[in-house]
Protein backbone atom coordinates (compact mmCIF):
# COMPACT_ATOMS: atom_id res chain seq x y z
CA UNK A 1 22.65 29.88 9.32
CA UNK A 2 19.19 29.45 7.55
CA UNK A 3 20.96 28.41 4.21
CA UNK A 4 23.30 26.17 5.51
CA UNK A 5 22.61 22.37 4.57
CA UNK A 6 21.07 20.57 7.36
CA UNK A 7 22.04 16.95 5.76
CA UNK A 8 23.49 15.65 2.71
CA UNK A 9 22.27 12.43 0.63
CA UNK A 10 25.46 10.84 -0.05
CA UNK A 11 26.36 6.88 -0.22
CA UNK A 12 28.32 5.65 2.05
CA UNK A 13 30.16 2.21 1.92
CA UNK A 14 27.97 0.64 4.18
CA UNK A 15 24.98 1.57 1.88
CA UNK A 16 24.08 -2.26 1.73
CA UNK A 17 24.26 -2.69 5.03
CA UNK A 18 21.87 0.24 5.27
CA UNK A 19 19.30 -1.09 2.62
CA UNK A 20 18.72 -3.68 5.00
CA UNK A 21 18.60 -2.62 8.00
CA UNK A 22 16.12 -0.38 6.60
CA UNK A 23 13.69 -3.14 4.68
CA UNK A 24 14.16 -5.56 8.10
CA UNK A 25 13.06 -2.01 10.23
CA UNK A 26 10.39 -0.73 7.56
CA UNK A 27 8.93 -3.83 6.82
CA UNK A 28 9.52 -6.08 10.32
CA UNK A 29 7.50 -2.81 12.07
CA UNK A 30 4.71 -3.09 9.27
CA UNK A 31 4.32 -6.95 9.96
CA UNK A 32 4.22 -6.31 13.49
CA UNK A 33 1.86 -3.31 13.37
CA UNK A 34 -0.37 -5.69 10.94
CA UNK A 35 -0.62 -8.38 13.00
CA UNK A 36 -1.45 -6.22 15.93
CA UNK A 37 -4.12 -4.61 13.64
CA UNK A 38 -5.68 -7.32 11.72
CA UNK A 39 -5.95 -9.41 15.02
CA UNK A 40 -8.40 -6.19 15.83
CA UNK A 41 -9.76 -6.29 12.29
CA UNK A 42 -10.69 -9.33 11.92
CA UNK A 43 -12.42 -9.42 15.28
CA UNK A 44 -13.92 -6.10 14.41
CA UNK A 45 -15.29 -7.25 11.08
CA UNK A 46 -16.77 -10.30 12.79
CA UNK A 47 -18.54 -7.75 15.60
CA UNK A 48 -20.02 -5.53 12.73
CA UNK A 49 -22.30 -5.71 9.68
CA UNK A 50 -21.61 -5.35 5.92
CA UNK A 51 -23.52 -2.64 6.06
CA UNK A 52 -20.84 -0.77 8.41
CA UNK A 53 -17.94 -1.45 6.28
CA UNK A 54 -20.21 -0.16 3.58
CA UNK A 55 -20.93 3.34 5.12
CA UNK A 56 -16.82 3.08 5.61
CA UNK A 57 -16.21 2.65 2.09
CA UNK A 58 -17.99 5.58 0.51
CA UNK A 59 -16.23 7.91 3.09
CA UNK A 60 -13.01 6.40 1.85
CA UNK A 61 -13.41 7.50 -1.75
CA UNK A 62 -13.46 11.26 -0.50
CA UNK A 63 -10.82 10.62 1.82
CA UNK A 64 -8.75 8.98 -0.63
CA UNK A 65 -9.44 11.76 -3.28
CA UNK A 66 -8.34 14.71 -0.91
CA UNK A 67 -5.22 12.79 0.51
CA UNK A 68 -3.97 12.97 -2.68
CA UNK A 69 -3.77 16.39 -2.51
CA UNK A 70 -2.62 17.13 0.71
CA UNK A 71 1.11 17.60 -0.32
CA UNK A 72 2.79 14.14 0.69
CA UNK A 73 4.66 14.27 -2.81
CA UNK A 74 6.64 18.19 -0.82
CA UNK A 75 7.97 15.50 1.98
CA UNK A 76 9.38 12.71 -1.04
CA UNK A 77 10.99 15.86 -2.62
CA UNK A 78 12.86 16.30 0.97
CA UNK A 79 14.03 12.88 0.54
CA UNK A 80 14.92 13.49 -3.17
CA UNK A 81 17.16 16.66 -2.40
CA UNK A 82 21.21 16.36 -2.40
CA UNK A 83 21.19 19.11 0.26
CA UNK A 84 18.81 20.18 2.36
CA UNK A 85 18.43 23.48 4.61
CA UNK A 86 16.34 24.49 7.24
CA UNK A 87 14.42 27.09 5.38
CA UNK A 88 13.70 24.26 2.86
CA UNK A 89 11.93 21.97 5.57
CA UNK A 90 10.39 25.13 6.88
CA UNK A 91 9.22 26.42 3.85
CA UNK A 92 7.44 22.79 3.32
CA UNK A 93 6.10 22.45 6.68
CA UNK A 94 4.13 25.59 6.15
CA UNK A 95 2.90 24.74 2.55
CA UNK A 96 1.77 21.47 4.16
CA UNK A 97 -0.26 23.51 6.94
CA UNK A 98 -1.84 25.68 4.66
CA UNK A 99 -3.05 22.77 1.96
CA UNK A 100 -4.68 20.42 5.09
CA UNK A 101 -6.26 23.15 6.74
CA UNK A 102 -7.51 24.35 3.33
CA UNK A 103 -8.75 20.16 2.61
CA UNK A 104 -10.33 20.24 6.07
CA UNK A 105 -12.78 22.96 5.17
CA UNK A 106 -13.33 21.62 1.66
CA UNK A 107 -14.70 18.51 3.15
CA UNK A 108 -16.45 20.19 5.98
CA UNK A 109 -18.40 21.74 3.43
CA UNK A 110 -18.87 19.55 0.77
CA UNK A 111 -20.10 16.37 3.14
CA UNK A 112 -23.88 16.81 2.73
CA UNK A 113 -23.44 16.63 -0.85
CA UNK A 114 -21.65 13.76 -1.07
CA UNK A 115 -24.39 12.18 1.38
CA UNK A 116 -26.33 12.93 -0.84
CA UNK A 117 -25.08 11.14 -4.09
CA UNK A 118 -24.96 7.88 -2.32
CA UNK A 119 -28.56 8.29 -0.24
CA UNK A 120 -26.39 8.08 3.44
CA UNK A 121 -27.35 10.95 5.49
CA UNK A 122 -25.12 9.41 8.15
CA UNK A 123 -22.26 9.79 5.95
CA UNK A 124 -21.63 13.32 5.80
CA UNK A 125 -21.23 13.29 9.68
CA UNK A 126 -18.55 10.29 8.97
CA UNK A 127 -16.87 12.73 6.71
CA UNK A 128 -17.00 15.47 9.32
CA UNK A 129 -15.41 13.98 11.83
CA UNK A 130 -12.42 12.15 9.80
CA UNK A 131 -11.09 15.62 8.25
CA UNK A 132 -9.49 15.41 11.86
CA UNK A 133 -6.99 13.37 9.82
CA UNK A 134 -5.81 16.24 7.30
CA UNK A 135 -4.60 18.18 10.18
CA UNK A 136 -2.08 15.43 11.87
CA UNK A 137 -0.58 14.92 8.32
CA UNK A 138 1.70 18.04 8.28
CA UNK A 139 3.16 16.84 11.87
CA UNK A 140 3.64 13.12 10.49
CA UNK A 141 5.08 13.84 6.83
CA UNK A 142 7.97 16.56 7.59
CA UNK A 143 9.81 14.47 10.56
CA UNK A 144 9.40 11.23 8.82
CA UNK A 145 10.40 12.61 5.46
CA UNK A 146 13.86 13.75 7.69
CA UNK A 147 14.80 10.54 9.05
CA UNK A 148 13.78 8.44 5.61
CA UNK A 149 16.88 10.25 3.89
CA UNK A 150 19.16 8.76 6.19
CA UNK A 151 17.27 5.43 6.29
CA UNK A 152 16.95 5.51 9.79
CA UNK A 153 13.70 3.67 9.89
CA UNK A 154 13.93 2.04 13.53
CA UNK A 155 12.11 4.78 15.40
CA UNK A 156 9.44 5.11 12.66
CA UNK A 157 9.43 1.24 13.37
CA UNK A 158 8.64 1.55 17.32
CA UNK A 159 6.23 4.81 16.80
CA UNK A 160 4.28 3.15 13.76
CA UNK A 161 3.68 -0.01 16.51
CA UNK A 162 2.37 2.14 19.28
CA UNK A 163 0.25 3.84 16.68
CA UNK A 164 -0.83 0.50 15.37
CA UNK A 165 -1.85 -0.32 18.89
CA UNK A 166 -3.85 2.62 19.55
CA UNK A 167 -5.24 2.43 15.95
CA UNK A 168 -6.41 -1.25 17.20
CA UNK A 169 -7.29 -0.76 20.59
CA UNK A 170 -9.70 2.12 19.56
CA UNK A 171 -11.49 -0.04 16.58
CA UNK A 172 -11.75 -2.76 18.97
CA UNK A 173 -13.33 -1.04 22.24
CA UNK A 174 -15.45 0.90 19.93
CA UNK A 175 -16.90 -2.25 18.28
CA UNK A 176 -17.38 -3.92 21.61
CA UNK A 177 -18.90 -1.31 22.97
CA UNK A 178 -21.64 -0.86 20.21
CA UNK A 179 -20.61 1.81 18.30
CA UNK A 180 -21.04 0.49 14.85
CA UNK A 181 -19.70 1.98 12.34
CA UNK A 182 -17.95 4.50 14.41
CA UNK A 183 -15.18 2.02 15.70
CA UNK A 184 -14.20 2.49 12.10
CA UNK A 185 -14.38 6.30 12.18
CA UNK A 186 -12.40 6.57 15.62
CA UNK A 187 -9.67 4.32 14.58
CA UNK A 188 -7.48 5.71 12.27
CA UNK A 189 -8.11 9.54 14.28
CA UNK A 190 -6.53 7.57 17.04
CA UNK A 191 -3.77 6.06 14.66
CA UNK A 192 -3.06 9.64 13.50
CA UNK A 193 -2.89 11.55 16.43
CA UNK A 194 -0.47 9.01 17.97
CA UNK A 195 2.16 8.98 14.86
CA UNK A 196 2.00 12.75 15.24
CA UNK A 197 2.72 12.91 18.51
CA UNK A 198 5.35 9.95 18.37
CA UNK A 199 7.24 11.52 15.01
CA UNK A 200 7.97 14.41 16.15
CA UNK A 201 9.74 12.72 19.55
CA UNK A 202 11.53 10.12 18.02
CA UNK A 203 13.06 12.45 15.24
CA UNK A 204 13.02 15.40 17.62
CA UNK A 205 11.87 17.66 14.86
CA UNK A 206 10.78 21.14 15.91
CA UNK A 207 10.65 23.72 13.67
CA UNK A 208 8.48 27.05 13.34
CA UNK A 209 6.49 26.89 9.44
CA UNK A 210 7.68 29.31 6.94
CA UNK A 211 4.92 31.12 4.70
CA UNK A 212 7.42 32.56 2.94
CA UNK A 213 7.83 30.29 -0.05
CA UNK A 214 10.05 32.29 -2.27
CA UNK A 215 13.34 29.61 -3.34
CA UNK A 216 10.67 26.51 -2.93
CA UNK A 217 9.99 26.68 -6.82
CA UNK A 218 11.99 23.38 -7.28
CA UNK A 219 10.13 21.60 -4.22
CA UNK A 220 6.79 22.53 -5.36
CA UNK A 221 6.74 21.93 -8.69
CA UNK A 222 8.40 18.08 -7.71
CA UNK A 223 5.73 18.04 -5.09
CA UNK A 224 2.61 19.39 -7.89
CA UNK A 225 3.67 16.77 -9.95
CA UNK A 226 3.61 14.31 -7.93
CA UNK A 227 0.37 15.18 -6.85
CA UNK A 228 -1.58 15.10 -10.31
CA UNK A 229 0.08 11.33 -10.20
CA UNK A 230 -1.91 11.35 -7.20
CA UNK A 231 -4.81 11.92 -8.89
CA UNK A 232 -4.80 9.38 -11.32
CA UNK A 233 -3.74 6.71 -8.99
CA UNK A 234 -7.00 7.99 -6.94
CA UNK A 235 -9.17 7.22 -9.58
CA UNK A 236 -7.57 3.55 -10.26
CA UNK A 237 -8.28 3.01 -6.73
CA UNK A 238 -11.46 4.34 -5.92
CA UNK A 239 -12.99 4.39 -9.05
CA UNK A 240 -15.38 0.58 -8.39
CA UNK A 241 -15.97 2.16 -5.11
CA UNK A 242 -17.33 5.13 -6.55
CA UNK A 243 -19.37 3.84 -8.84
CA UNK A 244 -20.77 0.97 -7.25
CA UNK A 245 -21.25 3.04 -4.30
CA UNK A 246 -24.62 4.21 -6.30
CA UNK A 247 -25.64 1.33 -7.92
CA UNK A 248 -25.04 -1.27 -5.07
CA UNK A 249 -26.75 -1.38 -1.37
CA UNK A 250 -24.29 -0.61 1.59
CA UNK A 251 -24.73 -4.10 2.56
CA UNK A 252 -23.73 -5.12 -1.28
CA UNK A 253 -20.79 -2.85 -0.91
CA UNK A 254 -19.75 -3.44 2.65
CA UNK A 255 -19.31 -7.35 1.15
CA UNK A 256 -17.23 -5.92 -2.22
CA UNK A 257 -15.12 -3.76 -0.04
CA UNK A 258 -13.95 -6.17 2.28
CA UNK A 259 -13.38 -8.72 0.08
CA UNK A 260 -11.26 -6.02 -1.89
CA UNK A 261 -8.90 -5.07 1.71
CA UNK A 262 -8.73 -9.02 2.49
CA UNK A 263 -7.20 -9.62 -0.93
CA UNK A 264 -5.09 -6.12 -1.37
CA UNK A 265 -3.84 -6.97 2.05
CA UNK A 266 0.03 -7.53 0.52
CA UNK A 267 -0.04 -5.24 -1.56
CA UNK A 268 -1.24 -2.29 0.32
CA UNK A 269 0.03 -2.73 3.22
CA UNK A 270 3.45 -4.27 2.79
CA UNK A 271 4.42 -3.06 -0.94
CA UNK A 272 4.16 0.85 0.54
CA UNK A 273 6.92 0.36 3.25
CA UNK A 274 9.06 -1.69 1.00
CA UNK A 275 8.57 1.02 -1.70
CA UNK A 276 9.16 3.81 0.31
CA UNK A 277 12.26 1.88 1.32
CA UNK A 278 13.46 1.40 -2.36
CA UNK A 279 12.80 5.04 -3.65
CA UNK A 280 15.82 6.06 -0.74
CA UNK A 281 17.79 3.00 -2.27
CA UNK A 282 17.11 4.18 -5.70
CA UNK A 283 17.94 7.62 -4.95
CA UNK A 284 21.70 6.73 -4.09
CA UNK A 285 22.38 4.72 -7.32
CA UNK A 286 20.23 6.46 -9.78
CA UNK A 287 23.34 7.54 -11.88
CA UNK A 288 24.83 3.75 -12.04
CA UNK A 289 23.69 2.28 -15.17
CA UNK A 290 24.41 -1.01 -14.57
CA UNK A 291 23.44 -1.42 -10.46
CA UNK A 292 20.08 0.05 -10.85
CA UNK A 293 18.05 -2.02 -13.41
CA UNK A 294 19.87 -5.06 -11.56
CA UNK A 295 18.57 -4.11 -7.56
CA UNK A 296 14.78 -3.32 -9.50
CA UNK A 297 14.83 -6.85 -10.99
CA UNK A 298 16.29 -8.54 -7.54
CA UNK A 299 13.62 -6.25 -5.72
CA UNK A 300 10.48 -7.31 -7.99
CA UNK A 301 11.91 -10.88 -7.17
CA UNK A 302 12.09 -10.84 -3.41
CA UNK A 303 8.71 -9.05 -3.55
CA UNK A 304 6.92 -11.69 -5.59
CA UNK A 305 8.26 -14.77 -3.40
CA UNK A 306 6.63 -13.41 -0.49
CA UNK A 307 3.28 -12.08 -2.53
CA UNK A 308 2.64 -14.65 -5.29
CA UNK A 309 2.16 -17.92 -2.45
CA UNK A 310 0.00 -15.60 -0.48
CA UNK A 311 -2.27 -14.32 -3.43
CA UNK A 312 -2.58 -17.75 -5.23
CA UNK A 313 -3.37 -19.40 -1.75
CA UNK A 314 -6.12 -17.36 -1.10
CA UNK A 315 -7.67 -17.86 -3.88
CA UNK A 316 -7.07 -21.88 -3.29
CA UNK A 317 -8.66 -21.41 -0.04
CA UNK A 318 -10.77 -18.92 -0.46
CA UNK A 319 -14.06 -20.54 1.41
CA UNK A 320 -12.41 -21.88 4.39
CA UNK A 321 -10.50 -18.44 4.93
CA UNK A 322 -13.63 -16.11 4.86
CA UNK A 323 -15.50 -18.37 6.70
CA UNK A 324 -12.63 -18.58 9.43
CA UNK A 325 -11.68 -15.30 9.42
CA UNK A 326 -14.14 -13.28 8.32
CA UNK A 327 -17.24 -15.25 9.90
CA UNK A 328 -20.27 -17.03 8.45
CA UNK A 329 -21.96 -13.22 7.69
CA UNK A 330 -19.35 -12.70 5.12
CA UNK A 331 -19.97 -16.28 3.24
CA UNK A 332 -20.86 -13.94 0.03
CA UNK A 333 -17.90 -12.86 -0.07
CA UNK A 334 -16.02 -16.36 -1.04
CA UNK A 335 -16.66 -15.71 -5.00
CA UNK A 336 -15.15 -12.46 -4.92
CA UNK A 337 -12.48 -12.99 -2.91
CA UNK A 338 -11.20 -15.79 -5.11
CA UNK A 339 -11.53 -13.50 -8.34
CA UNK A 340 -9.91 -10.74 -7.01
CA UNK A 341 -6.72 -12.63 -6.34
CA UNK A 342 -5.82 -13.87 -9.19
CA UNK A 343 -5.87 -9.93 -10.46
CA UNK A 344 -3.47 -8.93 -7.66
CA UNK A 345 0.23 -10.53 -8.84
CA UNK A 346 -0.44 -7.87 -11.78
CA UNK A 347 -1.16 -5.06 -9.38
CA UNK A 348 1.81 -5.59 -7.03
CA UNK A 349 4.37 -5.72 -10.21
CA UNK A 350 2.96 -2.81 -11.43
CA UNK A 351 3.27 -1.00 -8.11
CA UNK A 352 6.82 -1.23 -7.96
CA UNK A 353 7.80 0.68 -11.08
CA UNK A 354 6.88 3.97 -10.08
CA UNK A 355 9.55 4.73 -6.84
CA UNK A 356 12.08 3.16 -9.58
CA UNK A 357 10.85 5.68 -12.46
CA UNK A 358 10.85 8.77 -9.82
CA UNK A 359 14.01 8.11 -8.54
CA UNK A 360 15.57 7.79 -12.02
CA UNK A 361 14.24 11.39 -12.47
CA UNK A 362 11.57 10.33 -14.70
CA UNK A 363 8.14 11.33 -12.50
CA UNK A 364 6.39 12.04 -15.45
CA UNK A 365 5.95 8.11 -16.52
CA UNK A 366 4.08 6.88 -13.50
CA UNK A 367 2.12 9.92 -13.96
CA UNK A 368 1.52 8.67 -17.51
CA UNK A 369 1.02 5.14 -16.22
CA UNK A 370 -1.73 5.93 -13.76
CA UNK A 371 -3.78 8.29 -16.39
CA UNK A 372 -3.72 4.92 -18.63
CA UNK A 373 -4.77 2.81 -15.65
CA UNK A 374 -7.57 5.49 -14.72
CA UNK A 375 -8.65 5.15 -18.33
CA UNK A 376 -8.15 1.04 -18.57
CA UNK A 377 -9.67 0.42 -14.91
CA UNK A 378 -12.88 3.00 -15.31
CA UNK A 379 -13.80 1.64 -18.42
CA UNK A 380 -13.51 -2.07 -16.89
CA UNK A 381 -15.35 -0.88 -13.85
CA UNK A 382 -18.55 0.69 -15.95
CA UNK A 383 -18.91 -2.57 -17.34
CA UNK A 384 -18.58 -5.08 -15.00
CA UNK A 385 -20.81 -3.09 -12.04
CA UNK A 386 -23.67 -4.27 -14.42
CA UNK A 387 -23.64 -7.37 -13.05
CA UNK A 388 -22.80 -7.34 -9.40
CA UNK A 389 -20.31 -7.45 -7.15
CA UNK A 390 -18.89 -10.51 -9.11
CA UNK A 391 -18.41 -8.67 -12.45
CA UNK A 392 -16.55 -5.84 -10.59
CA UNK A 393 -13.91 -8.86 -9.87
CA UNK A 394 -14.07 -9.84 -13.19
CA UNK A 395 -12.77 -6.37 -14.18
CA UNK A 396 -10.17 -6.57 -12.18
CA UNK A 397 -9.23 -9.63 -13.72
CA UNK A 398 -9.41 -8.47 -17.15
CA UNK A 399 -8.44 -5.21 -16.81
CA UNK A 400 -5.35 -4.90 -14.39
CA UNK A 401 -2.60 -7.69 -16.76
CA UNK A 402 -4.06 -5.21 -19.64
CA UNK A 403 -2.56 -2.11 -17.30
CA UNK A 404 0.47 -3.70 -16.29
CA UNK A 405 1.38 -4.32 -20.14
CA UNK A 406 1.11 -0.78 -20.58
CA UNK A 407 3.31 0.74 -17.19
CA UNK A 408 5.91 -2.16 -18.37
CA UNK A 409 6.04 -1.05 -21.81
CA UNK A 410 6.92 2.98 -20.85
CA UNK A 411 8.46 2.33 -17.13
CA UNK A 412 11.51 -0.88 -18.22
CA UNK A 413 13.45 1.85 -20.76
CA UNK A 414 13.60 4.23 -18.10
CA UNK A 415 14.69 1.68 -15.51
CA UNK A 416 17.33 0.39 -18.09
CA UNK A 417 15.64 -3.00 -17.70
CA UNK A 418 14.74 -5.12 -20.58
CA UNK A 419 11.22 -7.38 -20.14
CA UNK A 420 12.67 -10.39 -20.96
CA UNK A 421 15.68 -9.80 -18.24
CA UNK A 422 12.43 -9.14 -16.09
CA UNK A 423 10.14 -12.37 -16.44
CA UNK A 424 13.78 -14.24 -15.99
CA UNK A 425 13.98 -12.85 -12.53
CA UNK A 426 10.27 -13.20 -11.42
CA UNK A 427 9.88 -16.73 -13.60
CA UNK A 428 11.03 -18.65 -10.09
CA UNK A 429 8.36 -17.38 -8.20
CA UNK A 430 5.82 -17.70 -10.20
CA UNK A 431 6.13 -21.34 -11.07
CA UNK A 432 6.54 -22.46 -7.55
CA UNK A 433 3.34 -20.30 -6.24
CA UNK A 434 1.49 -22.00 -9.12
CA UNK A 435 2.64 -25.36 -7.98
CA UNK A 436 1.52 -24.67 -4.70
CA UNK A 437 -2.04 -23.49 -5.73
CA UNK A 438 -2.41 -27.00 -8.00
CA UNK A 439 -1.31 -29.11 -4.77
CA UNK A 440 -3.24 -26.80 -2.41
CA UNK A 441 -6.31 -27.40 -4.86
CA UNK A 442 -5.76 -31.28 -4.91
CA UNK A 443 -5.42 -32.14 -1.17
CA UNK A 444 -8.75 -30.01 -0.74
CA UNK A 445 -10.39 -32.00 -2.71
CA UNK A 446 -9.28 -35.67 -1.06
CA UNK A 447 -9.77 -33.67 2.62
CA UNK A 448 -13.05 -35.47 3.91
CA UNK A 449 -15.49 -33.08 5.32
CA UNK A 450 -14.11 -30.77 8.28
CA UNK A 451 -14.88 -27.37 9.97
CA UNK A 452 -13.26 -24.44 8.47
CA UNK A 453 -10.58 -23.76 10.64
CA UNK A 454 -9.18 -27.35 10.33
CA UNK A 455 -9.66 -27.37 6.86
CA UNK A 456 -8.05 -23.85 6.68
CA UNK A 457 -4.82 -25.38 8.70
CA UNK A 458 -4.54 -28.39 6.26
CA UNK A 459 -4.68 -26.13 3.09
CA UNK A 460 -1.91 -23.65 4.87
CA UNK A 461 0.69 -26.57 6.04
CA UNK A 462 -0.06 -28.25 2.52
CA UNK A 463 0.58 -24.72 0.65
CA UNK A 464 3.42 -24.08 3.05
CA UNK A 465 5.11 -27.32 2.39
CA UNK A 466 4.48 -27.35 -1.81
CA UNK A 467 6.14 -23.88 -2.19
CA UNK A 468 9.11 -24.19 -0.37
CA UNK A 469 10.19 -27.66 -1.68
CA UNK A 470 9.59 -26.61 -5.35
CA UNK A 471 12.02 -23.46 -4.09
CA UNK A 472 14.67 -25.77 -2.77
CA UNK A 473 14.03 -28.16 -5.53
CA UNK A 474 13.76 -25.41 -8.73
CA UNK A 475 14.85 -21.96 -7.62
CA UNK A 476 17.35 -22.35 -5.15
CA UNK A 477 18.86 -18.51 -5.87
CA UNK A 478 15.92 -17.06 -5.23
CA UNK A 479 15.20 -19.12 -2.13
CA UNK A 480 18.90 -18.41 -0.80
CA UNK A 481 18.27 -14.52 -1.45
CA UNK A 482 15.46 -14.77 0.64
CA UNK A 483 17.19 -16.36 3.49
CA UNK A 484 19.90 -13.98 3.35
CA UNK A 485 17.73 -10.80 3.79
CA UNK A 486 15.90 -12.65 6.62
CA UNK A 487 19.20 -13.29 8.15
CA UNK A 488 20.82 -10.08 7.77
CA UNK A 489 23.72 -11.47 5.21
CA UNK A 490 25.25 -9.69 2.04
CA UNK A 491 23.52 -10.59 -1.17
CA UNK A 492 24.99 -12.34 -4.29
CA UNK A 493 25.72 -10.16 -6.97
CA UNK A 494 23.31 -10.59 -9.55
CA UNK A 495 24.96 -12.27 -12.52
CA UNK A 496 25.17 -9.90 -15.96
CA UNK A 497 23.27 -10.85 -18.85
């Protein structure tokens, strides 16, 4: 029968077990598909101009902007539902088809005028090929949405590798083959069309739409909501794009923008997995007062001891680094890398409260939280494009510890989490990632003059070495916790206060 539930989110007493299995599938596939695609990245950034990734970046605000309204916050509420029937996922499969076909057209149509505002004629063709993307996104958000409320994240693992290949293979043949800017395009059509196609077979999800969206109420007004959170976040994130996107040449921005993925590299593309990971955690043991501020703090930990030593270092060693990685082109970019990630720590705490507030039940505070951070981060923005793409880092700097102040101050009540219980449980990681930057800072100064990939390799084993003897030697719980996710083994329960 139609209304008969097709699944139901219950714990079960291996819910550890599953937690997991789910962050070593979610996030082990995301580190695999990284390395796969940075290896192309980086090569790709070396093969193109600034100018490229310039051209790439205004596209991306208007991407960015209509992705946030192409209904991703229907699939969470599939996740968020006790019981779930087949008219439900029908009924959102069909509003899904109808928004991303309706976003398609918008941006067929409105990509001369947005050439226009940045003086890119070539950029309304970008535009015109990418809304390719809006129309995979219904077959990619219902299956996956399916298998995320069992935590069965091992064949999104496999199909997000393949699609991570392709993704890589296409930027990378493109570049070599002198497309320009167009290996940029191409890539992430190619990344799309193969998670479609590989979704739908591993979760063998096939099911006809249903315009008929009379008993959705609850799912659409869940999904609406989380959309105008959407919108705020879009405006956080795109908003120095946007507006140094007419102020700044493409080769100006091309140097910003990179310098902006190199250092949001954690927390963009390994924060999302673990969060999506969390809000199906947080679901389960959303009514247990006492488990869920506890597994928020231990999560914030384990986050930071992986993020803070990678942020910190890179802004130790930030000249080396570009001029390894990125290639001797990209030299401008040293400055701004090494502002920009001393701003990120902030952002990745900040990041985390919002699957923790939604699955509480409480969507309406990180809506709240990103209309304060469109507000904070605009305002910073305005300013510091005055002077460059140097005082857009500074804003980030000044603006983003400002922001997180303010999501801490309405997200921790909600969360059942007090600050001070907070900074206990992230305190570890912070003092050994600072020790590392001091020592990483010292030995580059007594390192006698070498090329940048050896100096690179002594800054990384000296970094390496500095944080994880101040963890064995300072923070041994948090450096045991570590170990024990890596290895699969039941966590300590965290002590009460």
């Amino acid at each position: 029968m139609e209304s008969a539930p097709v699944m139901t989110n219950q714990p079960g007493e291996s819910f550890g077990n599953q937690v997991r299995s789910a962050v070593i599938w979610r996030s082990g596939s995301q580190i695999v598909g990284q390395i796969i695609q940075w290896t192309a990245t980086f090569t790709v950034i070396r093969l193109l101009s600034p100018r490229d990734y310039g051209l790439m970046a205004m596209t991306q605000v208007v991407m960015v902007l209509l992705t946030m309204l192409n209904g991703a916050g229907l699939a969470s509420g599939l996740v968020q539902q006790p019981e779930l029937t087949r008219r439900q996922v029908a009924q959102v499969f069909g509003m899904l088809l109808l928004l991303n076909g309706t976003l398609a057209a918008i941006q067929f149509v409105a990509a001369p005028w947005i050439a226009a505002y940045y003086h890119q004629p070539l950029v309304a063709h970008m535009l015109r090929i990418q809304l390719l993307l809006y129309l995979f996104t219904p077959f990619i958000a219902v299956p996956y949405a399916l298998r995320a409320r069992e935590m069965d994240f091992r064949k999104q693992a496999v199909v997000n590798m393949v699609s991570s290949l392709a993704s890589a293979s296409t930027a990378l043949g493109g570049a070599l083959a002198g497309w320009g800017v167009w290996a940029l395009v191409f890539a992430p059509i190619a990344f799309f069309a193969t998670r479609a196609i590989g979704m739908a077979l591993a979760a063998r999800w096939l099911i006809w739409p249903r315009f008929d969206f009379r008993g959705a109420g609850g799912l659409a007004r869940y999904g609406a909501l989380m959309t105008v959170g959407s919108l705020f976040w879009f405006v956080e994130s795109q908003a120095d794009i946007f507006i140094a996107g007419r102020s700044f040449t493409a080769h100006e921005l091309g140097i910003y923008s990179t310098s902006l993925f190199l250092t949001q590299i954690f927390v963009s593309k390994f924060v999302p997995p673990l969060n999506e990971v969390a809000f199906s955690a947080y679901a389960r043991i959303q009514h247990d007062a006492d488990a869920f501020p506890k597994a928020f703090a231990r999560a914030a930990r384990l986050i930071l001891i992986a993020a803070l030593p990678f942020y910190l270092g890179l802004a130790a060693a930030a000249e080396p680094l570009v001029e390894t990685v990125l290639g001797p082109q990209w030299k401008p970019a040293v400055g701004i890398v090494h502002l920009l990630a001393f701003a990120m720590p902030f952002m990745t705490l900040q990041v985390l409260f919002a699957p923790a507030c939604e699955a509480r039940g409480r969507p309406g505070i990180p809506i709240r939280n990103s209309a304060y951070g469109a507000v904070i981060l605009t305002a910073g923005f305005l300013i510091g494009v005055r002077f460059g793409p140097e005082g857009l880092a500074w804003a980030w700097i000044g603006a983003y510890p400002l922001f997180l102040i303010v999501s801490a101050t309405q997200s921790l009540p909600a969360i059942g989490l007090k600050a001070t219980a907070l900074i206990r449980e992230i305190l570890p990681p912070v003092c050994a990632a600072v020790a590392m930057a001091l020592a990483v800072r010292l030995v580059d100064h007594l390192l006698p003059p070498l090329m940048p990939p050896a100096r690179l390799a002594a800054l990384v084993v000296t970094g390496a070495a500095a944080y994880g003897a101040w963890l064995a030697l300072f923070a041994r719980s948090a450096a045991r916790e570590l170990v024990a996710i890596v290895r699969r083994r039941p966590l300590a329960p965290i002590q009460a206060d």
